[in-house]
C-alpha atoms as a PDB file:
ATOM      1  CA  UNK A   1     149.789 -11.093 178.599  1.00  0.00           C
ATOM      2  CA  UNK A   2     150.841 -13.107 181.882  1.00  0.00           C
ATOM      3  CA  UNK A   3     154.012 -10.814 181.583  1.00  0.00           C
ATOM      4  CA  UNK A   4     152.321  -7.467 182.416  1.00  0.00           C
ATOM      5  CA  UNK A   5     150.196  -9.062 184.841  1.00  0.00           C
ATOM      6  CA  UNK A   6     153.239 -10.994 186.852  1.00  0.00           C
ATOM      7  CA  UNK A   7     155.605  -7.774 186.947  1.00  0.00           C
ATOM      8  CA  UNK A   8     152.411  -5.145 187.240  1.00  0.00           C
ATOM      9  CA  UNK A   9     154.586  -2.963 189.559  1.00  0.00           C
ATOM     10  CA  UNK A  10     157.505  -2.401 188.031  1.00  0.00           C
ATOM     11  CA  UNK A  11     155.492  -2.096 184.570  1.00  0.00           C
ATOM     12  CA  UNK A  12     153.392   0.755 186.504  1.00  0.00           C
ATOM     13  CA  UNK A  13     156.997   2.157 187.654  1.00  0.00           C
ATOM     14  CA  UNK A  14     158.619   2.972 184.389  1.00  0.00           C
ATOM     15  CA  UNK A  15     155.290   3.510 182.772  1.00  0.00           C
ATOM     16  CA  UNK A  16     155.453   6.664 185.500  1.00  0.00           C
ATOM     17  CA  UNK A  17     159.150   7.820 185.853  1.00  0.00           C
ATOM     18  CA  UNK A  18     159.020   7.969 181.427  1.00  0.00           C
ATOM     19  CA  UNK A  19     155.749  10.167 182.267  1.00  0.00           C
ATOM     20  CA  UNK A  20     157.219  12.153 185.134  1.00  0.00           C
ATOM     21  CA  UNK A  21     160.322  12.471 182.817  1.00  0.00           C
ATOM     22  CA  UNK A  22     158.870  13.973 179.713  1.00  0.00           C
ATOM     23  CA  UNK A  23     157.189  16.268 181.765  1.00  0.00           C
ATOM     24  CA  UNK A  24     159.693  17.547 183.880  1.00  0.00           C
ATOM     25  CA  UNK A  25     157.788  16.567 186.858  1.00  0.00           C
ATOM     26  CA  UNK A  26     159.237  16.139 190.465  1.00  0.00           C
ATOM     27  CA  UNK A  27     161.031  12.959 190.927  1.00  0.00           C
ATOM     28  CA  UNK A  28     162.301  10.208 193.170  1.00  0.00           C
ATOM     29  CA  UNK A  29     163.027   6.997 191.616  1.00  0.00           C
ATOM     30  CA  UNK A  30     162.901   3.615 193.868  1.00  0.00           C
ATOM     31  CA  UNK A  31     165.887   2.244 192.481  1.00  0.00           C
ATOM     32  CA  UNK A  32     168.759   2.118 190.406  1.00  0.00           C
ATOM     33  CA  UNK A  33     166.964   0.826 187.346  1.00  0.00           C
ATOM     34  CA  UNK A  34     164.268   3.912 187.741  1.00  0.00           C
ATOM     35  CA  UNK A  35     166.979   6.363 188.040  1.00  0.00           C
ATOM     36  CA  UNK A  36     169.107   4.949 185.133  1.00  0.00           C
ATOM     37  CA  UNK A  37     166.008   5.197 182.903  1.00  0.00           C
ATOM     38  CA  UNK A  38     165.546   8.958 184.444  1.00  0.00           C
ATOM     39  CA  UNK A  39     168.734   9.862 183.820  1.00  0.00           C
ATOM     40  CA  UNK A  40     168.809   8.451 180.021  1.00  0.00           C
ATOM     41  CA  UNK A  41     166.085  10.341 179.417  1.00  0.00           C
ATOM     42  CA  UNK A  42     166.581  13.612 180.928  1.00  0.00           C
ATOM     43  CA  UNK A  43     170.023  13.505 178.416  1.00  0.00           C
ATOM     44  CA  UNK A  44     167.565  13.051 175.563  1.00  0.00           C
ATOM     45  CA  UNK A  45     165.654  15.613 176.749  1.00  0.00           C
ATOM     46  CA  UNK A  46     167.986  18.333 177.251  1.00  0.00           C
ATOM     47  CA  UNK A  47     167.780  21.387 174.856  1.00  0.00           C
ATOM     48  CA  UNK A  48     164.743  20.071 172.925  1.00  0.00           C
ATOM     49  CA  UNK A  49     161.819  20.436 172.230  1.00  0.00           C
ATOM     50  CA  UNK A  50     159.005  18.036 173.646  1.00  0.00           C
ATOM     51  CA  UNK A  51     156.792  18.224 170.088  1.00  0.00           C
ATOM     52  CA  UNK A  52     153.803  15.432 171.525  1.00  0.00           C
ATOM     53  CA  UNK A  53     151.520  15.957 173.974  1.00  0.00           C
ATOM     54  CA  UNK A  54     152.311  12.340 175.640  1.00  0.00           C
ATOM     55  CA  UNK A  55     149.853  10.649 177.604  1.00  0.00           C
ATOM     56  CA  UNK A  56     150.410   7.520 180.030  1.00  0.00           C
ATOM     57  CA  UNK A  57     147.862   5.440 178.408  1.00  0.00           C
ATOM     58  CA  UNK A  58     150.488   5.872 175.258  1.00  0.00           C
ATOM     59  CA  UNK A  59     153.286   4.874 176.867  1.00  0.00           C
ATOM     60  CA  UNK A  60     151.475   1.769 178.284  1.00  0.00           C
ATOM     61  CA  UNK A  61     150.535   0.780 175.314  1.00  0.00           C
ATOM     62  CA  UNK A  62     153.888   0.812 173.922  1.00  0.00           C
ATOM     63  CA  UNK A  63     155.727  -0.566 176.850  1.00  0.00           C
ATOM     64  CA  UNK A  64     153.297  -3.424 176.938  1.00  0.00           C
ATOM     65  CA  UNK A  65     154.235  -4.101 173.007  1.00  0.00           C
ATOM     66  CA  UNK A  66     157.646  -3.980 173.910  1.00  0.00           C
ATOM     67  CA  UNK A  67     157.544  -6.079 176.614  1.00  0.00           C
ATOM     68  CA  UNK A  68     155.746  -8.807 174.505  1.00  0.00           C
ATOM     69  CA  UNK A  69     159.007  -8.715 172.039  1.00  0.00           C
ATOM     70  CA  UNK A  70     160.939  -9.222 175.103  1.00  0.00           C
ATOM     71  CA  UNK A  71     159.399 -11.951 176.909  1.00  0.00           C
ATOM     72  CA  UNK A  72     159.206 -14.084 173.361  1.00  0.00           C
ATOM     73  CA  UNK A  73     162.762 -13.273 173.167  1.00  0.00           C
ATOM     74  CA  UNK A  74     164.140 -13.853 176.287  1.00  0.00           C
ATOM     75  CA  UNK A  75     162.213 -17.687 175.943  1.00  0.00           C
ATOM     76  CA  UNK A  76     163.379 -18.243 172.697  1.00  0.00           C
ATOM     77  CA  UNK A  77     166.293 -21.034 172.126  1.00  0.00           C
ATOM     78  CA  UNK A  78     168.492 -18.200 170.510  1.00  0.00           C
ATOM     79  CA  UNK A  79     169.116 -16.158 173.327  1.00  0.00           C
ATOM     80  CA  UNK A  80     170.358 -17.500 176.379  1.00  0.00           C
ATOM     81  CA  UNK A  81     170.228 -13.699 179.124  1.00  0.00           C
ATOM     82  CA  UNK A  82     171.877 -14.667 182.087  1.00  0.00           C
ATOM     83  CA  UNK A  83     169.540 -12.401 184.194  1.00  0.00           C
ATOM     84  CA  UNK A  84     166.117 -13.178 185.358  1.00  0.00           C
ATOM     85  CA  UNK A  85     162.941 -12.207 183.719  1.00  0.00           C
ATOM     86  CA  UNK A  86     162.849  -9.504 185.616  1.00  0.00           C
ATOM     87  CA  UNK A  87     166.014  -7.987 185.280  1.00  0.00           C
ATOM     88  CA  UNK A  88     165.773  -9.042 181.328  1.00  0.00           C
ATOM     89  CA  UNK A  89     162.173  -6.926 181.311  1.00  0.00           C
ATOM     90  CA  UNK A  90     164.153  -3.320 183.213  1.00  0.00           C
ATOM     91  CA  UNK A  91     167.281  -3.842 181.270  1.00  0.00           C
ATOM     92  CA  UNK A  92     165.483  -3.628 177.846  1.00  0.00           C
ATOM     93  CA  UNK A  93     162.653  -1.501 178.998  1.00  0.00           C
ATOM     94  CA  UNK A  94     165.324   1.076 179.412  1.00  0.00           C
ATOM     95  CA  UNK A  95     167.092   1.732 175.801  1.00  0.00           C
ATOM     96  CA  UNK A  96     163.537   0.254 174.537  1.00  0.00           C
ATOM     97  CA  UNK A  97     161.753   3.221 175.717  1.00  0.00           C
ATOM     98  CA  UNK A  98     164.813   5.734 174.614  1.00  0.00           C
ATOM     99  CA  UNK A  99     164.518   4.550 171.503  1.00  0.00           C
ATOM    100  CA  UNK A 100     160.618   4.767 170.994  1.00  0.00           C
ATOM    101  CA  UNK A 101     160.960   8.088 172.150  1.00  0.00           C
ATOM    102  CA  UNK A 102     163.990   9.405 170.217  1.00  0.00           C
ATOM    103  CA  UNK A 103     162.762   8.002 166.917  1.00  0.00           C
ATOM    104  CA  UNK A 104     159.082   7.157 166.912  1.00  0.00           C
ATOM    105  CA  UNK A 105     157.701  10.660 168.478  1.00  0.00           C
ATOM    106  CA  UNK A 106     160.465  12.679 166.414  1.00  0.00           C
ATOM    107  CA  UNK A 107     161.873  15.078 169.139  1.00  0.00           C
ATOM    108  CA  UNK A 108     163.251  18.094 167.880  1.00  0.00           C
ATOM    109  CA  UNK A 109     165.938  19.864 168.228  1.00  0.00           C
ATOM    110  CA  UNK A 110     166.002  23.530 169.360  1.00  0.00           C
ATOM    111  CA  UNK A 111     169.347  24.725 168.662  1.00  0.00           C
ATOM    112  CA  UNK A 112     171.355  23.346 165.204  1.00  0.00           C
ATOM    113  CA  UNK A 113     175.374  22.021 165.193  1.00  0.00           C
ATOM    114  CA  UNK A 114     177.082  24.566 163.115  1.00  0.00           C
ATOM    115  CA  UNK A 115     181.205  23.518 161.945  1.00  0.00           C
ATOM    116  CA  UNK A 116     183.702  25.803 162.453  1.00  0.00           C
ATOM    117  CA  UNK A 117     184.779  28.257 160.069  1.00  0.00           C
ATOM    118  CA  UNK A 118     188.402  26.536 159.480  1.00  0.00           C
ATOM    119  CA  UNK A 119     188.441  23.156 158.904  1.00  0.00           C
ATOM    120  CA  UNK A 120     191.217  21.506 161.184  1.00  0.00           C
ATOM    121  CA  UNK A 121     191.964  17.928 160.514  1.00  0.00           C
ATOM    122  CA  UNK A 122     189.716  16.232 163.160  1.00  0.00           C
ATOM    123  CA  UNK A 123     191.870  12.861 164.061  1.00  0.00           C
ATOM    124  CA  UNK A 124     189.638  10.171 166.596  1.00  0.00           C
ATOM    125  CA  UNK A 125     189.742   6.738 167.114  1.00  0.00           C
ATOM    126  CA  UNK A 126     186.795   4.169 167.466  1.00  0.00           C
ATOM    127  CA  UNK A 127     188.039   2.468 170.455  1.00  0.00           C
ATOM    128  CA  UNK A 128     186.589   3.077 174.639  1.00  0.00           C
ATOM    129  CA  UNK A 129     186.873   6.848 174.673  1.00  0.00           C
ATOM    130  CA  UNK A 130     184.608   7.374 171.052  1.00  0.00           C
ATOM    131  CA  UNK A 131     181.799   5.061 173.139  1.00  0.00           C
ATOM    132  CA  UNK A 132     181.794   6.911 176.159  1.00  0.00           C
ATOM    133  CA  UNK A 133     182.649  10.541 175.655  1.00  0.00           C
ATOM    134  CA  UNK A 134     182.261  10.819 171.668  1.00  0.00           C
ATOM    135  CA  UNK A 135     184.066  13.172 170.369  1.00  0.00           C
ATOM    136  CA  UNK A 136     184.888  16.951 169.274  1.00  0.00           C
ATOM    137  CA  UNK A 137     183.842  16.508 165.662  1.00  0.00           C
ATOM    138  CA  UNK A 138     180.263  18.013 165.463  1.00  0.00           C
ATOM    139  CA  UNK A 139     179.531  15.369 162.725  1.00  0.00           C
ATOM    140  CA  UNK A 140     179.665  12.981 165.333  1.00  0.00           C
ATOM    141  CA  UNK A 141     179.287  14.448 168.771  1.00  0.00           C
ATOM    142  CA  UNK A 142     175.239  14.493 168.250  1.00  0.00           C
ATOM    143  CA  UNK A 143     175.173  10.448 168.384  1.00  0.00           C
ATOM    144  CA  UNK A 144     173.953   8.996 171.678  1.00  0.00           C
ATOM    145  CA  UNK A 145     176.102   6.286 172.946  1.00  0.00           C
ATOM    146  CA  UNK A 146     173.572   3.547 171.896  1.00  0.00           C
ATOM    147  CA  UNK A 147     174.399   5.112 168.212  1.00  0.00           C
ATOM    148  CA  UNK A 148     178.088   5.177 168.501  1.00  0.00           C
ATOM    149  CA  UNK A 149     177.786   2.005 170.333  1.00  0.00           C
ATOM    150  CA  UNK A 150     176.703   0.559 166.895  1.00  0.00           C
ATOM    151  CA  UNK A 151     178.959   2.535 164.852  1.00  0.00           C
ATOM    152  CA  UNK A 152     181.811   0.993 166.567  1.00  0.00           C
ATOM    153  CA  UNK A 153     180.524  -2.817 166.271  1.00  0.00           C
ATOM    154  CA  UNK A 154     179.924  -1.847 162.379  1.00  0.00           C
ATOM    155  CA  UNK A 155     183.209   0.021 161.128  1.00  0.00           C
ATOM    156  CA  UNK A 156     185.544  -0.867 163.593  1.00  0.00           C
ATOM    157  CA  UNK A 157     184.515  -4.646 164.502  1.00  0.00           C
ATOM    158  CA  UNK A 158     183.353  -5.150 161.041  1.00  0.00           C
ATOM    159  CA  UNK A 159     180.366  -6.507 162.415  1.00  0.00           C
ATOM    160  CA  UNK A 160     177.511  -7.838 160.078  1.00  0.00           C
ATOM    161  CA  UNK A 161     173.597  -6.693 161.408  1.00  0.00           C
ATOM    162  CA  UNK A 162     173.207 -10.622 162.722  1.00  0.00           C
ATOM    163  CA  UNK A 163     176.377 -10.178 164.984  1.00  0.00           C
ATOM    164  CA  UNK A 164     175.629  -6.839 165.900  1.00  0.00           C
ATOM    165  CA  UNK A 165     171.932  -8.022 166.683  1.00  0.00           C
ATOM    166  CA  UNK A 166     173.058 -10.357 168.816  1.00  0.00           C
ATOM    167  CA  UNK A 167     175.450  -8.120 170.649  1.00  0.00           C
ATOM    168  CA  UNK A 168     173.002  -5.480 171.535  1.00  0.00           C
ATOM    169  CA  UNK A 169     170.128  -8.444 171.995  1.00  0.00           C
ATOM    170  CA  UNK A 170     167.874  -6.870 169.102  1.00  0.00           C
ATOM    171  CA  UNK A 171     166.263  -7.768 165.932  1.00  0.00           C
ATOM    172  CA  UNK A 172     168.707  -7.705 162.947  1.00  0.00           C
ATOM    173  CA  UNK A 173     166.008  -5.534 161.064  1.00  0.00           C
ATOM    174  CA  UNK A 174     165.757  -2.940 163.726  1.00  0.00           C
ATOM    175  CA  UNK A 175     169.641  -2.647 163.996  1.00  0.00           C
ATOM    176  CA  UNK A 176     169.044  -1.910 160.295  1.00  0.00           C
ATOM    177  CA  UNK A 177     167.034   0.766 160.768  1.00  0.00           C
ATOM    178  CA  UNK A 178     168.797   1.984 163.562  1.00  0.00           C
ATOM    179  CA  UNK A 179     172.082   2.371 161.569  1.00  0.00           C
ATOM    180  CA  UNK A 180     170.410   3.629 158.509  1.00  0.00           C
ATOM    181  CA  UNK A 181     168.903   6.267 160.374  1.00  0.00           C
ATOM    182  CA  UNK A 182     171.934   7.087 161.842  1.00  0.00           C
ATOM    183  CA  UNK A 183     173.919   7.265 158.639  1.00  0.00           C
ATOM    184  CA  UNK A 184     170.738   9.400 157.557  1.00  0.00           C
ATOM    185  CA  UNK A 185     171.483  11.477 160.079  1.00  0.00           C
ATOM    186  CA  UNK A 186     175.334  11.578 159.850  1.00  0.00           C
ATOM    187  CA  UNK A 187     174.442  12.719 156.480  1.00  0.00           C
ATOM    188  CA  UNK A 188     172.009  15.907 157.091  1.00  0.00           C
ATOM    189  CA  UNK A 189     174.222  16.883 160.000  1.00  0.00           C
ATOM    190  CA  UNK A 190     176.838  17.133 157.132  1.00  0.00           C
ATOM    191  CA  UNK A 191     174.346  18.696 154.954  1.00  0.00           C
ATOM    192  CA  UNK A 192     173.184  21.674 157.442  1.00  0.00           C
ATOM    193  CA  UNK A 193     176.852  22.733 158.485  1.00  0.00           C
ATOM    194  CA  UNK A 194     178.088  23.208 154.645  1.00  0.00           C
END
């Protein structure tokens, strides 16, 4: 626990911007690391629906899980970050909390990807562009960069989960389950629009 206790503050911080956040409360992050975590989650919340009634004691408690992960991880002889603690702690605290919130609390959706009535041939490349703007194709277009972060390491790097683990600085198991659920999703998006 000497984690939470050394880096109380900035704990307290994004325990209160992912709070303020959900809520659509008035904000005004400190830094850049606040407003990056703002930002990634006012994208996942736009157009949906907010389906939990999310407390701060639940987010603390999940945070401080997190943040036990990280600080084994960041000590352990198979990952060598080249930030501080610190810095380790905000940078994962970010896409840790996304994540926990995108799949654990199952946000909804309030509007549904339809396809379009013809079916052109949809031609895209996994290379910079499919990471940072996605694409047209609907199939696609709903996957966060995280998820077509990993989409490109797997089909177009031919990356095994250890590799990609080690990429993204995650478990191999929970890159599992992140690209199984995205496949699972790939799948029903598929499924609604026929």
């Amino acid at each position: 626990m000497n984690v939470l206790e050394n880096f109380k503050d900035l704990f307290n911080d994004l325990v209160d911007m992912t709070y303020d956040t959900y809520w659509d409360q008035e904000l005004y992050p400190k830094n850049k690391s606040l407003l990056a975590l703002h930002g990634n989650l006012k994208e996942l919340f736009q157009n949906k629906k907010r389906n939990l009634d999310l407390t701060k004691e639940e987010i603390e408690q999940q945070l401080a899980l997190l943040w036990l992960g990280y600080d084994k991880q960041y000590y352990s002889k198979k990952i060598k970050p080249t930030s501080s603690i610190k810095g380790y702690l905000t940078y994962r605290s970010i896409w840790g909390i996304r994540d926990w919130l995108k799949y654990e609390l199952n946000i909804l959706k309030e509007y549904a990807y339809s396809f379009p009535e013809e079916d052109p041939i949809y031609e895209f490349k996994l290379d910079l562009n499919f990471l940072i703007k996605g694409v047209n194709y609907n199939l696609l277009a709903n996957l966060s960069p995280y998820e077509r972060y990993l989409i490109f390491l797997k089909f177009n790097e031919d990356k095994n989960l250890k590799e990609i683990a080690k990429i993204v600085q995650k478990d191999s198991r929970m890159i599992k389950k992140h690209l199984n659920s995205i496949l699972y999703k790939l799948k029903e998006t598929r499924a609604d629009g026929l």
